[in-house]
Every structure is written in C-alpha cells, then in structure tokens.
C-alpha atoms as a PDB file:
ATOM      1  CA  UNK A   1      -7.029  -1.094  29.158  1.00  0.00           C
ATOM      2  CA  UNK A   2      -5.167  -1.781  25.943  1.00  0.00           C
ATOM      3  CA  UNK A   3      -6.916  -1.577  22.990  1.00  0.00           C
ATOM      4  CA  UNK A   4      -5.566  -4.179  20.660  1.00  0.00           C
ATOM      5  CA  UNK A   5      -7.006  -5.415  17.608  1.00  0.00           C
ATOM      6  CA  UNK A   6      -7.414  -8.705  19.804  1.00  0.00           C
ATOM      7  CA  UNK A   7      -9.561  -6.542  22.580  1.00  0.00           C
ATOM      8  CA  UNK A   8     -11.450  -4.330  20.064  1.00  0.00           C
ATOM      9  CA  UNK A   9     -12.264  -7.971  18.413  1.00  0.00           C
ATOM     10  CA  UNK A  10     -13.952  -9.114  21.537  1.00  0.00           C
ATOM     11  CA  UNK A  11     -15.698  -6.118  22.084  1.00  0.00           C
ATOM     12  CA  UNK A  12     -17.610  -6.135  18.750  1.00  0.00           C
ATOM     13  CA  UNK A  13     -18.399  -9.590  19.489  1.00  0.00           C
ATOM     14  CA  UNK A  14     -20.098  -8.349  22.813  1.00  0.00           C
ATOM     15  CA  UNK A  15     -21.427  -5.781  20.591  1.00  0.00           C
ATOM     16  CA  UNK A  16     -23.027  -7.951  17.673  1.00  0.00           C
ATOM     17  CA  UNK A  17     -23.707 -10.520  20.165  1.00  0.00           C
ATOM     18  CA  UNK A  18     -21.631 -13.034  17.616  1.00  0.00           C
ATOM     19  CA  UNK A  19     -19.492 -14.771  20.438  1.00  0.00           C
ATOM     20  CA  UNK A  20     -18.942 -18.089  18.399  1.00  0.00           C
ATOM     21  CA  UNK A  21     -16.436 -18.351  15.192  1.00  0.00           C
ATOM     22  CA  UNK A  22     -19.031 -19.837  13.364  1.00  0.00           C
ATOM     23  CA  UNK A  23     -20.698 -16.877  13.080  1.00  0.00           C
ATOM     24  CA  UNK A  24     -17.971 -14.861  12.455  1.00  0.00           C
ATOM     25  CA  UNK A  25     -14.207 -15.887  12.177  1.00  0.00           C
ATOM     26  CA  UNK A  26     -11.768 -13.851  13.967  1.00  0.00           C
ATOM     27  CA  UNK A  27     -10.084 -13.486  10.524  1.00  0.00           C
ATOM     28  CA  UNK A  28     -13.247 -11.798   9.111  1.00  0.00           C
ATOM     29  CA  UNK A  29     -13.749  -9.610  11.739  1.00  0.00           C
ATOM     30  CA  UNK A  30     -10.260  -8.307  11.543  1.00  0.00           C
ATOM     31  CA  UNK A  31     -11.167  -7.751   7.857  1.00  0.00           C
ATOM     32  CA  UNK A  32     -14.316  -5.354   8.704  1.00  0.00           C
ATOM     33  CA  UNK A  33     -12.277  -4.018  11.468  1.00  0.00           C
ATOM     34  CA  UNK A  34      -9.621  -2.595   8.950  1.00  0.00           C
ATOM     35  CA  UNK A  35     -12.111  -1.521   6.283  1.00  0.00           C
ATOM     36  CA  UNK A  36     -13.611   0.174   9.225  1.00  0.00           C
ATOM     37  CA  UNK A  37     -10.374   1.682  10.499  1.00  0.00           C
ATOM     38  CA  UNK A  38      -8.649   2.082   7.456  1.00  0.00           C
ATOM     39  CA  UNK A  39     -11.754   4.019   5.093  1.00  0.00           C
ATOM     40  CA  UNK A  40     -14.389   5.223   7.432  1.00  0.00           C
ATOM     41  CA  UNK A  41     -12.941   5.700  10.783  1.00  0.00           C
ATOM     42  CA  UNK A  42     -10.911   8.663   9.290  1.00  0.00           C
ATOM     43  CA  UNK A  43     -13.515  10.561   7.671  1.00  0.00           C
ATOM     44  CA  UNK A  44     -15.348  10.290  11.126  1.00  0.00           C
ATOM     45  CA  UNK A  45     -12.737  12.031  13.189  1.00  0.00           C
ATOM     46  CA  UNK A  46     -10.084  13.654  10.808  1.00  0.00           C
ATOM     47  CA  UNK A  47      -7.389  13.740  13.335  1.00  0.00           C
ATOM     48  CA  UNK A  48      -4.420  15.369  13.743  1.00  0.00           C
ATOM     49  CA  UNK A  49      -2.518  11.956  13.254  1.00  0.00           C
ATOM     50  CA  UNK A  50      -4.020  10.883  10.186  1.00  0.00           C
ATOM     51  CA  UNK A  51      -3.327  14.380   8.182  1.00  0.00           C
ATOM     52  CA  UNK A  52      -0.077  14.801   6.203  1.00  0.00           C
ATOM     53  CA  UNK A  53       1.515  16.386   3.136  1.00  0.00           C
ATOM     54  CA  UNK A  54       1.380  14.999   0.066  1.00  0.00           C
ATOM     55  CA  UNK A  55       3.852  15.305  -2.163  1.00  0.00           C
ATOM     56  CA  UNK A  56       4.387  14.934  -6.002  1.00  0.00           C
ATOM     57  CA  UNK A  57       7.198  15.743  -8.143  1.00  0.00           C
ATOM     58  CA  UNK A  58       7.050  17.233 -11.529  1.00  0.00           C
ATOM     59  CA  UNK A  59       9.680  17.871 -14.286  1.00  0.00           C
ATOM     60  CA  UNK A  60       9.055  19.058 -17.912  1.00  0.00           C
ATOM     61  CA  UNK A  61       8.047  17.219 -21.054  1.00  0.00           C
ATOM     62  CA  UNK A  62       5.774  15.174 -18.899  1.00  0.00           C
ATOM     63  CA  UNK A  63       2.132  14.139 -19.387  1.00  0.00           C
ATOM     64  CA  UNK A  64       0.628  16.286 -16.664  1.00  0.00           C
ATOM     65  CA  UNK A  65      -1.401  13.181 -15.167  1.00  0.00           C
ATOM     66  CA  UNK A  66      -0.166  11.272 -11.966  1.00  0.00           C
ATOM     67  CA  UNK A  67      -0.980   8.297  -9.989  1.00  0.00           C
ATOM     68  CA  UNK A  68      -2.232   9.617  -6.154  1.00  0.00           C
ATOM     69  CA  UNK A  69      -0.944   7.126  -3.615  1.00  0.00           C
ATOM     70  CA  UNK A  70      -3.506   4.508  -2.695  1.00  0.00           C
ATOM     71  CA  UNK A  71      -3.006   5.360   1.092  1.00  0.00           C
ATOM     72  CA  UNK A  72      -4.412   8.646   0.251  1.00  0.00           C
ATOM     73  CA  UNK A  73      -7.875   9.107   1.345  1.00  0.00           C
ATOM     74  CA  UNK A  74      -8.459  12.484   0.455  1.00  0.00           C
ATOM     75  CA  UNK A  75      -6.552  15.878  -1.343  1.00  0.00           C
ATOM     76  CA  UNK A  76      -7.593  18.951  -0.146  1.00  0.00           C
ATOM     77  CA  UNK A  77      -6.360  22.401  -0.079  1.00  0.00           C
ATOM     78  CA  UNK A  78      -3.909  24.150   0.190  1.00  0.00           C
ATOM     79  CA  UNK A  79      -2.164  23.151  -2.640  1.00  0.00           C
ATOM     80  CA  UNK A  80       1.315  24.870  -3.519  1.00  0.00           C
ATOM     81  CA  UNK A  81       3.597  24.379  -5.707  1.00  0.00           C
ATOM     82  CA  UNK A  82       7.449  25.013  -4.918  1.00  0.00           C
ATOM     83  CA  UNK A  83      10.351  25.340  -7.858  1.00  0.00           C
ATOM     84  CA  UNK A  84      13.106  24.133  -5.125  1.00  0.00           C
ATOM     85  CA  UNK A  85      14.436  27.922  -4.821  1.00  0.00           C
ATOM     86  CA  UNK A  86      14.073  28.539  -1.503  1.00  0.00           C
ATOM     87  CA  UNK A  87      11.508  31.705  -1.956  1.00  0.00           C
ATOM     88  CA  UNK A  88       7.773  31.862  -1.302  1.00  0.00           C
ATOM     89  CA  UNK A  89       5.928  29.049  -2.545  1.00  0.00           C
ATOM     90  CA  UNK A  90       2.993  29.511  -5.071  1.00  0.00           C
ATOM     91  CA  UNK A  91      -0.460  28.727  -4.314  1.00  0.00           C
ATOM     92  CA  UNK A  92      -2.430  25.823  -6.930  1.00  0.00           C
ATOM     93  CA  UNK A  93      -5.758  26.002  -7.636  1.00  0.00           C
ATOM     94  CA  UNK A  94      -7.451  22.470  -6.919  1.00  0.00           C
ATOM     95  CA  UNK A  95     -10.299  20.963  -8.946  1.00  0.00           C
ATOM     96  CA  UNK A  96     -12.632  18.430  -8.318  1.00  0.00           C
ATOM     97  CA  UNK A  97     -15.178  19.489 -11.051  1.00  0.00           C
ATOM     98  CA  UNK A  98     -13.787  17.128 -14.584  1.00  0.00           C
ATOM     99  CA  UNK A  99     -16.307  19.739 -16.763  1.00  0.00           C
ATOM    100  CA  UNK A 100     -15.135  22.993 -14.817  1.00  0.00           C
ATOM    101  CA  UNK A 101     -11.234  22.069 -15.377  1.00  0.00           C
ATOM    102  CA  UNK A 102     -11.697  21.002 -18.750  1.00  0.00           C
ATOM    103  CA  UNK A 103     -13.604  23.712 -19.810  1.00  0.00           C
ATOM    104  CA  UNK A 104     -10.704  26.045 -19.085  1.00  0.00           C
ATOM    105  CA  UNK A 105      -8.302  23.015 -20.424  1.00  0.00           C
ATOM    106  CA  UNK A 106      -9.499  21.247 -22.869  1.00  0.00           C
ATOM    107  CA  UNK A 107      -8.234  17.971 -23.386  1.00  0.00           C
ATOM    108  CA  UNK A 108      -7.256  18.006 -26.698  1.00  0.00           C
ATOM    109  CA  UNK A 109      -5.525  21.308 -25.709  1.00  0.00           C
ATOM    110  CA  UNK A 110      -2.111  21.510 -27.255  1.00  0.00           C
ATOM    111  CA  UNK A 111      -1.100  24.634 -25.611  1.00  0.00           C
ATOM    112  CA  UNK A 112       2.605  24.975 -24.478  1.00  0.00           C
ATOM    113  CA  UNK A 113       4.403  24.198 -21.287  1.00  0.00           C
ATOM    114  CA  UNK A 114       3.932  26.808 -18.122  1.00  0.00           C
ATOM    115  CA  UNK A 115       4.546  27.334 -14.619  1.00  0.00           C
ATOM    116  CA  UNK A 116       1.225  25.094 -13.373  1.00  0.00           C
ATOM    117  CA  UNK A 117      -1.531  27.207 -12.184  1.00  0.00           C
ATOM    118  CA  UNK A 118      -4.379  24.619 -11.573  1.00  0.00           C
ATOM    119  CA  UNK A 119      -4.631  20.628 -10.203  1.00  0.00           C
ATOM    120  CA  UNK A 120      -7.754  18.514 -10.812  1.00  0.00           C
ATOM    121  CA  UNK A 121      -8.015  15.809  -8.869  1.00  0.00           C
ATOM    122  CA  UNK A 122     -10.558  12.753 -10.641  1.00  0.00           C
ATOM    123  CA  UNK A 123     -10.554   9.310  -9.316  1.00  0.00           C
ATOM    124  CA  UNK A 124      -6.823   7.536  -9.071  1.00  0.00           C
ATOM    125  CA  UNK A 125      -4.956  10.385 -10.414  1.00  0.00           C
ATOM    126  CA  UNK A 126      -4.401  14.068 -10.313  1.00  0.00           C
ATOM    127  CA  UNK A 127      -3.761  16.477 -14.216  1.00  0.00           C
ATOM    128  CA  UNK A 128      -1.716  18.990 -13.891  1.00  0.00           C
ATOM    129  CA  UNK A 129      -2.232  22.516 -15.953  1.00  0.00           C
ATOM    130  CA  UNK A 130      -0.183  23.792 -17.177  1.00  0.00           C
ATOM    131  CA  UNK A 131       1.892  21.283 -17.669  1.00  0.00           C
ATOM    132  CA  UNK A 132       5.039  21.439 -16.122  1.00  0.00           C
ATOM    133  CA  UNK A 133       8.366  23.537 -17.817  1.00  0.00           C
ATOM    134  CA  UNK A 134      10.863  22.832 -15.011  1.00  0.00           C
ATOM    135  CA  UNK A 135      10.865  20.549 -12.045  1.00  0.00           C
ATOM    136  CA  UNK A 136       8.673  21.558  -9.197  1.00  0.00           C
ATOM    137  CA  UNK A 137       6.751  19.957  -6.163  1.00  0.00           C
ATOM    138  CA  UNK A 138       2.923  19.897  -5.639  1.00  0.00           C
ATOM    139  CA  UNK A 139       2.039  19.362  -2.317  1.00  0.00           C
ATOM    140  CA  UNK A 140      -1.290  18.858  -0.955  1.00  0.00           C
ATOM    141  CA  UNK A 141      -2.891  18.826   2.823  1.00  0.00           C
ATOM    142  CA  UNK A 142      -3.708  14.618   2.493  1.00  0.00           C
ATOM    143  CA  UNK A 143      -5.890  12.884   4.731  1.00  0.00           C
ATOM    144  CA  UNK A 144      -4.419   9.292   4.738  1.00  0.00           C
ATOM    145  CA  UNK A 145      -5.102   5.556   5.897  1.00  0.00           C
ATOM    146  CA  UNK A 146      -3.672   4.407   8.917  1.00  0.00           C
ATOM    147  CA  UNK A 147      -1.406   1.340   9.015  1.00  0.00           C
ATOM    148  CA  UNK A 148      -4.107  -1.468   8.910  1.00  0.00           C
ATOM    149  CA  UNK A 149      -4.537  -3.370  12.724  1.00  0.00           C
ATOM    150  CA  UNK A 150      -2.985  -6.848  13.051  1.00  0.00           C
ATOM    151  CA  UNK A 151      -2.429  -9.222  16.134  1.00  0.00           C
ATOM    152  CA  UNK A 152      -1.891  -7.724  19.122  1.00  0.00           C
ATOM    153  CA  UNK A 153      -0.775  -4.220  17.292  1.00  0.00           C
ATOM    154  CA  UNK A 154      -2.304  -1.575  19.155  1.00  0.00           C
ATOM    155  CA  UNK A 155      -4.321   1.394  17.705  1.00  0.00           C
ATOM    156  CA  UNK A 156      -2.553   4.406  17.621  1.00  0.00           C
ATOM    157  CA  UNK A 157      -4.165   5.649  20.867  1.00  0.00           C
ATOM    158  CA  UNK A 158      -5.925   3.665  23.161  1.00  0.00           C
ATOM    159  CA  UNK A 159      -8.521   5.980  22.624  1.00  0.00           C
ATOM    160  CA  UNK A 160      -9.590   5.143  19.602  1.00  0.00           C
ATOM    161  CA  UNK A 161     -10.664   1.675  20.517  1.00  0.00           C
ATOM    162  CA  UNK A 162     -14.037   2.149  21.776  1.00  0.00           C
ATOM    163  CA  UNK A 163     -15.163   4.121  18.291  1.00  0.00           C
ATOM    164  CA  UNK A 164     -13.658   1.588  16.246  1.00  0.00           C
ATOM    165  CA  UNK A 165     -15.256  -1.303  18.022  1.00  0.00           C
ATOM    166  CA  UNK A 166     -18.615   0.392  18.092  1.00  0.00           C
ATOM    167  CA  UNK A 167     -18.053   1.793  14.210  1.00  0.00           C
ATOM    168  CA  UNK A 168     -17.280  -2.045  13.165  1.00  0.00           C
ATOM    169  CA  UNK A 169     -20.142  -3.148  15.351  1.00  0.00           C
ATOM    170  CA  UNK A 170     -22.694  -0.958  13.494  1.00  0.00           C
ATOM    171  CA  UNK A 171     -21.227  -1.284   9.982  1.00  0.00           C
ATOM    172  CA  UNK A 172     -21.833  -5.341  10.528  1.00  0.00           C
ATOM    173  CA  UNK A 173     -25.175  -4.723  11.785  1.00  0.00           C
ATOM    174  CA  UNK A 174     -26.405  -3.090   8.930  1.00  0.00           C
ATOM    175  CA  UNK A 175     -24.742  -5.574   6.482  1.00  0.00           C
ATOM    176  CA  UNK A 176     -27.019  -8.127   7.898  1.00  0.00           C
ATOM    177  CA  UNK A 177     -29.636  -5.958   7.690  1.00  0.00           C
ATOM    178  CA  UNK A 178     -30.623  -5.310  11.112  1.00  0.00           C
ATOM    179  CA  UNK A 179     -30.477  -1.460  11.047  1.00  0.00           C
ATOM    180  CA  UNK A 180     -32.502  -1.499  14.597  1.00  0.00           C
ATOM    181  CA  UNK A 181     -29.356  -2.596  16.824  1.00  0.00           C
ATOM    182  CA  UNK A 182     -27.177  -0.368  14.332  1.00  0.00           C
ATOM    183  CA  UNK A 183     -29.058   2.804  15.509  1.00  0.00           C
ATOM    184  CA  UNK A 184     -28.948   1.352  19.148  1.00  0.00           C
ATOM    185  CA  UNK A 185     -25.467   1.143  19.204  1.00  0.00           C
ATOM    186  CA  UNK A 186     -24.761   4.798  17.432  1.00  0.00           C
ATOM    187  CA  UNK A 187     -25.088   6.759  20.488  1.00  0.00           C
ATOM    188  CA  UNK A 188     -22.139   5.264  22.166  1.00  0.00           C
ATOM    189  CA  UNK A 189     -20.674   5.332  18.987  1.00  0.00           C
ATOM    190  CA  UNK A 190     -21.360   9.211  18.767  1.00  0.00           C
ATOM    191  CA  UNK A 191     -19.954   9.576  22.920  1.00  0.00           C
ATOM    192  CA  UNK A 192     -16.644   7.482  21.783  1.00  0.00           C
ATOM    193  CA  UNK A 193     -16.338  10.018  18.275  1.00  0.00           C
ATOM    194  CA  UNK A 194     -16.942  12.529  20.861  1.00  0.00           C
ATOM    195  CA  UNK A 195     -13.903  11.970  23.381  1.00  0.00           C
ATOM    196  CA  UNK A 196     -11.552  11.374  20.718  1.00  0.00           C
ATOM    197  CA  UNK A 197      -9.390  14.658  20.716  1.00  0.00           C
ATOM    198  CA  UNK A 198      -9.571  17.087  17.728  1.00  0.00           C
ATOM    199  CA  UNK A 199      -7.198  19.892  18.190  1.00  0.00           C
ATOM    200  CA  UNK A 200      -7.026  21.145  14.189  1.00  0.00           C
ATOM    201  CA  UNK A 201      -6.038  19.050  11.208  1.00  0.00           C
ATOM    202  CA  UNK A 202      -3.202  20.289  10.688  1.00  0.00           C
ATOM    203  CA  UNK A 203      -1.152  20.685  14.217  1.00  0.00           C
ATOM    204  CA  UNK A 204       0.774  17.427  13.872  1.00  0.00           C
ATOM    205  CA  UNK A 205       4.346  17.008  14.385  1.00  0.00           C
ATOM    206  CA  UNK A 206       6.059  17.932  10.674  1.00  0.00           C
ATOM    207  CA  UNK A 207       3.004  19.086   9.630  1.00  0.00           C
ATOM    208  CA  UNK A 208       2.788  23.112   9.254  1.00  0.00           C
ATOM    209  CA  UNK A 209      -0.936  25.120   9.210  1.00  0.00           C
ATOM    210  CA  UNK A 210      -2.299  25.907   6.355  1.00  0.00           C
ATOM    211  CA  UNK A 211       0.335  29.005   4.513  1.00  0.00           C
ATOM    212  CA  UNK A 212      -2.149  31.747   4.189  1.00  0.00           C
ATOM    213  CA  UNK A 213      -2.050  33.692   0.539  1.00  0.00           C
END
C-alpha cells in the first residue's frame, strides 16, 4: 500500500470518524498532517533520515550571533569547529543555559577576538565565543524537518504512514477536546512508532558518527 498524503488523509478520517468535508476540509487536514509530520513526528522517532550536519560559516570582525535555519528542529552535540586546514577538527562546547554562557561571557564583554571555544544556542539563533579571528566552520549534529507532504507525494517510507496518520489522528482529537479517543488510538500509535526502524542517528548516507575527543 502506498502511503500518500492522499491515503494517510483517508485514514485519519477513518480514524477521527470525520468522513465529510464539512467537518474537516481536505486542505485542513493536510495542514495538521504537516504540523504533525513536519514538528512532532521527528521528535517521536529521530531517524536516521531526518539527522544531518549543520553547518555555519564564520569569518572575523563578525558579531558572533547567527540566524539557525528554520528547517532546523534541533542542535545537538557534537559540535566542532574546522579552520579549513585539513588537520583534526576541534571540539565546541554547546550551551543551552543563556545565564551559564553569559556568566562566563558577559554580554557587554569587550574581550578580543579568539579561536571559538563555546556555542550557545537560544531561540532563532546561535552566539559564538569567542568570537571568530579567522574563517572557520561550526558544524552541529541537526535534527531537521522533512519536506512538508503534498498531493500524491509520498512519505519518505511507506512506513511511516501508519504513525503519521495515527499521530495526526490523536493530535486532532485532543484539539477538540476529546482526550478519551486520543488515548484509544495511542496504542496503535505506539505499535506504528514501534516498527519504524531506528538503527542510530547518525548512520545516514553523508552523515559520519559522532568524532570521539
């Protein structure tokens, strides 16, 4: 069976038992169905596919703060940093405490450029410190949002079909406040989450395992 957007539509209209457009427009449900997909659906499974590097380029002089891609769910570690020399890269230390990174850099800090040592990473953007003397490249292990579902697309694998109808299914029933079929509907939710292959986050084609330091 195929799992197009146009299947997994029907399905969570089997699901939410909402088989008329006047309850809810194809349109709208392909609208949950991405949210679903797109923000949640990853967090739920953090597969292979949906893992990446993240990259950001530095040079000198700069501000130290940086816009993070908005298909980037989540930076974590490792983070390295790489002055385009060939040799060993250098491992970054990543924040994601403001008060802990600003305690050892204060903002008002004035201190000169370096080789950067530490990353914090608050809300859209990422502060580099120090800031950078010389071009380099921060890369991070990125967890990212996959290319929303439209038309007939289908999912990535034909796999992931069942949890995203179900996921959708669930997320609608609890919008409309009806938490009781919600919690019927999770354990086929969890048996779908559960078939879904997770061989390690980082095994993907082009993307190495974590460098150990």
């Amino acid at each position: 069976m195929a799992w197009t957007s146009t299947t997994i539509t029907s399905k969570i209209r089997d699901l939410t038992g909402e088989q008329s457009a006047s309850q809810w427009s194809d349109a709208n449900i392909l609208i949950e169905m991405n949210h679903f997909y797109q923000n949640i659906f990853p967090f739920e499974t953090r597969l292979p596919e949906l893992w990446d590097w993240y990259e950001q380029v530095l040079a000198a002089s700069e501000s130290g703060e940086y816009s993070v891609a908005d298909t980037v769910l989540t930076l974590e570690k490792p983070v390295t940093l790489d002055d385009g020399d060939g040799d060993v890269v250098a491992p970054v230390r990543l924040w994601l405490d403001k008060e802990g990174f600003y305690s050892l850099y204060p903002e008002d800090d004035s201190r000169a450029e370096g080789i950067p040592l530490d990353v914090l990473w608050y809300g859209p953007n990422i502060y580099v410190r120090p800031k950078a003397d010389a071009a380099y490249t921060l890369k991070f292990a990125a967890l990212e949002k996959p290319t929303a579902l439209s038309g007939s697309q289908n999912p990535v694998s034909n796999r992931w079909g069942p949890a995203i109808a179900y996921g959708t299914a669930i997320q609608r029933m609890n919008d409309k406040g009806d938490p009781e079929t919600a919690a019927m509907l999770n354990p086929m939710y969890q048996y779908h989450l559960a078939n879904i292959s997770r061989k390690g986050i980082y095994q993907r084609a082009g993307l190495r395992s974590r460098p150990g330091f």
